[in-house]
N, C-alpha and C. Protein backbone atom coordinates (compact mmCIF):
# COMPACT_ATOMS: atom_id res chain seq x y z
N UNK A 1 23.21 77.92 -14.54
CA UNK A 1 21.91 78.15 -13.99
C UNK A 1 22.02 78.30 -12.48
N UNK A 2 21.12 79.38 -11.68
CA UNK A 2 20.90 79.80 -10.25
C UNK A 2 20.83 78.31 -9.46
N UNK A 3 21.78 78.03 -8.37
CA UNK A 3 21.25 77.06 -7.44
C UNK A 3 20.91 77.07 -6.37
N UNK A 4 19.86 77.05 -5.90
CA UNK A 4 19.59 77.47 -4.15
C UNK A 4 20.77 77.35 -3.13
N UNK A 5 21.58 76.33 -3.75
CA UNK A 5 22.91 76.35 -2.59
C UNK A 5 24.18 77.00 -2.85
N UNK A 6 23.95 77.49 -4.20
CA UNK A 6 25.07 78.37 -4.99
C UNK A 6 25.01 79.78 -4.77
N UNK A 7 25.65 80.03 -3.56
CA UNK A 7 25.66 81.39 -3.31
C UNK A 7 26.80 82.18 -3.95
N UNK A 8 27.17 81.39 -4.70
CA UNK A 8 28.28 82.29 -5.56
C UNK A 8 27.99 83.18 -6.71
N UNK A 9 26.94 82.46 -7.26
CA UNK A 9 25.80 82.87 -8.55
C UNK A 9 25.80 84.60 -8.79
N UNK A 10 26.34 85.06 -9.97
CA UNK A 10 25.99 85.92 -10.64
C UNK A 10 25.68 85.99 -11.58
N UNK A 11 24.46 86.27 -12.38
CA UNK A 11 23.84 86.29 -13.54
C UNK A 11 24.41 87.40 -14.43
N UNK A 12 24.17 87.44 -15.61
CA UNK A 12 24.74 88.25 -16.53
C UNK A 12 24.11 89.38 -16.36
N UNK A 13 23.13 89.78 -15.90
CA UNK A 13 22.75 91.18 -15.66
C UNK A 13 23.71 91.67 -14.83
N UNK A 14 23.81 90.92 -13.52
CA UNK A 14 24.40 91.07 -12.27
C UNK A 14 25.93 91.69 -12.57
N UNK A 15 26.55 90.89 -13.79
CA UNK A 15 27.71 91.44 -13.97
C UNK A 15 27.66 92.81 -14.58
N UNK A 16 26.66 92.56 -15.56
CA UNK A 16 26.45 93.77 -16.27
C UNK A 16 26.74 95.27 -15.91
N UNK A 17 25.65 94.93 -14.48
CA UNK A 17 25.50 95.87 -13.78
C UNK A 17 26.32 96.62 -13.12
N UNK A 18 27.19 95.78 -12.66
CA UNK A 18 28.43 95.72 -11.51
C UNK A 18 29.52 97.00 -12.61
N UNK A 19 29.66 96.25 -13.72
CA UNK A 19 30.39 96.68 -15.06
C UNK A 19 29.80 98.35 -14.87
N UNK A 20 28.83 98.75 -15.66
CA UNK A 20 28.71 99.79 -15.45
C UNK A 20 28.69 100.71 -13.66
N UNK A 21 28.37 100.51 -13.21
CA UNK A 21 29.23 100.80 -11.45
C UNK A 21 30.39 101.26 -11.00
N UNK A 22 31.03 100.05 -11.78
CA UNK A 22 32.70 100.60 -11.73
C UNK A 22 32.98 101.38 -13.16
N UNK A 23 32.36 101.36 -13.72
CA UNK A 23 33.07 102.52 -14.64
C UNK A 23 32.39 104.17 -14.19
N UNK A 24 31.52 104.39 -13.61
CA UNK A 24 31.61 105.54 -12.97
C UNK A 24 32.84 106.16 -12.23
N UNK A 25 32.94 106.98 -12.58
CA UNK A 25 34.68 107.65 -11.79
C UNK A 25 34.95 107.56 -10.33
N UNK A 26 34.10 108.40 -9.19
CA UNK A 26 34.61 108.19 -8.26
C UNK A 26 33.65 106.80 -7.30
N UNK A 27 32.59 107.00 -7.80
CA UNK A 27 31.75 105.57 -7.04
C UNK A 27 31.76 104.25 -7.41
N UNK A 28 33.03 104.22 -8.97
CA UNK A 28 33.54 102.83 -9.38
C UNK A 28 34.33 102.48 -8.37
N UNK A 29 35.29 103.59 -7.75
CA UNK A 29 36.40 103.21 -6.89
C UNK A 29 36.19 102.63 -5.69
N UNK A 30 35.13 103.33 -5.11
CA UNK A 30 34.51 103.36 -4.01
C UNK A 30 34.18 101.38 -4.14
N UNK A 31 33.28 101.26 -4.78
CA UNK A 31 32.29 100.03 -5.45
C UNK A 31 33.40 99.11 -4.87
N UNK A 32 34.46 99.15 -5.96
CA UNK A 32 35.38 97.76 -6.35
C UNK A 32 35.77 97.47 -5.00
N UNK A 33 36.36 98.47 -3.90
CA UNK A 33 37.20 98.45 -2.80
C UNK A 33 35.76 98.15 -1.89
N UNK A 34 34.49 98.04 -1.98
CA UNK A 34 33.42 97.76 -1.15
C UNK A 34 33.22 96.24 -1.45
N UNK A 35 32.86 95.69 -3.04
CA UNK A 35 32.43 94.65 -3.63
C UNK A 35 33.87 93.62 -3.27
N UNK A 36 35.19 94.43 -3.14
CA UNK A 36 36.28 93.68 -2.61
C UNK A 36 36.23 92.93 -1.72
N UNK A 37 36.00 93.47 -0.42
CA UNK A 37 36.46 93.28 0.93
C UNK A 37 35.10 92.90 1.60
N UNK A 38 33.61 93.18 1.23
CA UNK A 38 32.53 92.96 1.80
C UNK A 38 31.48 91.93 1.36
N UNK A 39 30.63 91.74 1.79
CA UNK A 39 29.27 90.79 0.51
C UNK A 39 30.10 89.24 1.05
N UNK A 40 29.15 88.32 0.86
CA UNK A 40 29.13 86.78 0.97
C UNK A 40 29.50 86.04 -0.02
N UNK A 41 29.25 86.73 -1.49
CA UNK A 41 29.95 86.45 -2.80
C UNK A 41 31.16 86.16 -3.06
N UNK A 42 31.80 84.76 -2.80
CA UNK A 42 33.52 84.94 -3.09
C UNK A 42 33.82 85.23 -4.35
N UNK A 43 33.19 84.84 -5.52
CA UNK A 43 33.28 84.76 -6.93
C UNK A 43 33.40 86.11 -7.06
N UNK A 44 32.45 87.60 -6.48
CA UNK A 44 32.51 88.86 -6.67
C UNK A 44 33.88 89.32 -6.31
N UNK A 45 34.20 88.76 -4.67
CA UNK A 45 35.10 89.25 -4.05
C UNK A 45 36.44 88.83 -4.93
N UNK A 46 36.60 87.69 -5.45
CA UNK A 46 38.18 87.50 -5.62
C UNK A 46 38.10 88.12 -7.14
N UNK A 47 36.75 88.31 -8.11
CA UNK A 47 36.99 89.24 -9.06
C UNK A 47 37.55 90.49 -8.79
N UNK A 48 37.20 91.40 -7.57
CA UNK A 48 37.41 92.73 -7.17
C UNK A 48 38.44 92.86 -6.78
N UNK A 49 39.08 91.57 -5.97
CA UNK A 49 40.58 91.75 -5.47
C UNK A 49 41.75 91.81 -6.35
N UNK A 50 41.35 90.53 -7.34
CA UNK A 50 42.32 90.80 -9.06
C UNK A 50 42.03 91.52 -9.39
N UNK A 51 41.48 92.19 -9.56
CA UNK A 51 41.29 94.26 -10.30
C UNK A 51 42.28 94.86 -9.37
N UNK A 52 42.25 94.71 -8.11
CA UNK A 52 42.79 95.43 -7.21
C UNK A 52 44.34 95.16 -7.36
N UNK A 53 44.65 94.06 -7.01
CA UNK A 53 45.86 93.39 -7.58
C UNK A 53 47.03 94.01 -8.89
N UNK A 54 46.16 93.62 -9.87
CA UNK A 54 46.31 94.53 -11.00
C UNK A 54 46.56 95.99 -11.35
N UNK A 55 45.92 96.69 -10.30
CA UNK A 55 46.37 98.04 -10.17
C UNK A 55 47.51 98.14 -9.59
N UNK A 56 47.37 97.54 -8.77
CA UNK A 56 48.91 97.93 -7.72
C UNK A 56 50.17 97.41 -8.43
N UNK A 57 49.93 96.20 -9.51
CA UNK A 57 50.98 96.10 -10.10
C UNK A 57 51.17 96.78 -11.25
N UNK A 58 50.05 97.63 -11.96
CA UNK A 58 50.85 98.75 -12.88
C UNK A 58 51.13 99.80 -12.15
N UNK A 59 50.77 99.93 -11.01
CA UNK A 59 51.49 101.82 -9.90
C UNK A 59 52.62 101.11 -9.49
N UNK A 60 53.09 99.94 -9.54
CA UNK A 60 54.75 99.42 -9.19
C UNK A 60 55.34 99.42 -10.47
N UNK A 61 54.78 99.29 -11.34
CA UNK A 61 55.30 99.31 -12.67
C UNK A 61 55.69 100.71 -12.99
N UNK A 62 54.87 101.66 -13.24
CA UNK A 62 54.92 103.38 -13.65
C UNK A 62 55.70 103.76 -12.23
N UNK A 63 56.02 103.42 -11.16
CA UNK A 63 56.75 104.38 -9.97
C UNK A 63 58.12 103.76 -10.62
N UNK A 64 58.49 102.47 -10.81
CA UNK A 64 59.68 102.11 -11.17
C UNK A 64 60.55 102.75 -12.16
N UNK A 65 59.31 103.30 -13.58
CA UNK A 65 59.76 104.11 -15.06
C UNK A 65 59.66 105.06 -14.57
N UNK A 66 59.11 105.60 -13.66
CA UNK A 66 59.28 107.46 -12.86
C UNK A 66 60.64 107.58 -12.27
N UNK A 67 61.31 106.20 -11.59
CA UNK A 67 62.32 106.68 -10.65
C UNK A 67 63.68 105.83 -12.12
N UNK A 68 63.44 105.71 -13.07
CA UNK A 68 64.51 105.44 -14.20
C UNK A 68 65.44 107.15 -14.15
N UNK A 69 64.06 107.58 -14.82
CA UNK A 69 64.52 109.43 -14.57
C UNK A 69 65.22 109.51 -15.31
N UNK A 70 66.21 108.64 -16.73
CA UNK A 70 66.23 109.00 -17.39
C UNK A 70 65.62 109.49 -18.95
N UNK A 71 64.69 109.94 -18.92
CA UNK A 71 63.40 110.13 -19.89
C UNK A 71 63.58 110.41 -21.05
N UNK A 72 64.95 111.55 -21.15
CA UNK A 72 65.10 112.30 -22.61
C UNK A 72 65.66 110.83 -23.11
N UNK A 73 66.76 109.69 -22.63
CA UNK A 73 67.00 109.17 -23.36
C UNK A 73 66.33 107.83 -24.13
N UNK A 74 65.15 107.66 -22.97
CA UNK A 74 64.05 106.64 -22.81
C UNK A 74 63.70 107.21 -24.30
N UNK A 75 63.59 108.46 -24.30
CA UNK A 75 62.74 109.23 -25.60
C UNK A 75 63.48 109.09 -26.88
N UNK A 76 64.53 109.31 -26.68
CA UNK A 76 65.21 108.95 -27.86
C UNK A 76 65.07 107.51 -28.04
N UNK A 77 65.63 106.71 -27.49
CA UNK A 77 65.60 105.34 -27.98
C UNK A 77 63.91 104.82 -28.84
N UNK A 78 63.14 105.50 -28.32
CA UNK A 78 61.80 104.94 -28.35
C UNK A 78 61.70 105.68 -30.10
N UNK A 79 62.42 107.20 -30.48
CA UNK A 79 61.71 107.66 -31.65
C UNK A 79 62.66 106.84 -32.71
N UNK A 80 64.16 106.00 -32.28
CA UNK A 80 64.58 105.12 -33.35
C UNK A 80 63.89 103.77 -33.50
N UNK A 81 63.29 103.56 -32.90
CA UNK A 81 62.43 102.25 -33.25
C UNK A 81 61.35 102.95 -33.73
N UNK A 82 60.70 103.95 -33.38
CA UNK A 82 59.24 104.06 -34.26
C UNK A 82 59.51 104.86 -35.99
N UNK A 83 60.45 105.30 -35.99
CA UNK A 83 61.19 106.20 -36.95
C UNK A 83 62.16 105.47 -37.80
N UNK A 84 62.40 103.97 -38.00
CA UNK A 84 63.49 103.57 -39.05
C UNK A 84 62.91 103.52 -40.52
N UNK A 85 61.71 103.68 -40.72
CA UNK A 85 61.28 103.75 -42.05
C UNK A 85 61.98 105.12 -42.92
């Protein structure tokens, strides 16, 4: 429940809302990196920063399997495990 001294308070609409926001394409992006870094809300902010977080560790993840570079054999290995039946 809302507390006059709980400025952390987001109600379930509030998230709701936020939710659909960021799933818009380019004004989700915009949003998260605004709702991140700005607003009095820490509860918003450190939600937006673990999203943020999270991204950067799957673009360290996918640059790492980009610079493997070996793919055809990545590919092979991958169709004997899905293919032993």
């Amino acid at each position: 429940m809302k507390n006059e001294y709980d400025s952390n308070y987001v109600s379930v609409g509030g998230w709701m809302l936020m939710m659909l926001v960021t799933a818009i394409p380019v004004i989700g992006w915009i949003m998260i990196l605004v709702w991140a870094f700005y607003g009095t809300n820490e509860s918003r902010k450190n939600y937006y920063r673990a999203i943020l977080a999270w991204i950067v560790v799957l673009i360290a993840i996918m640059v790492a399997v980009a610079m493997l570079g070996n793919f055809p054999e990545l590919q092979k290995q991958i169709r004997t495990w899905t293919h032993k039946a």
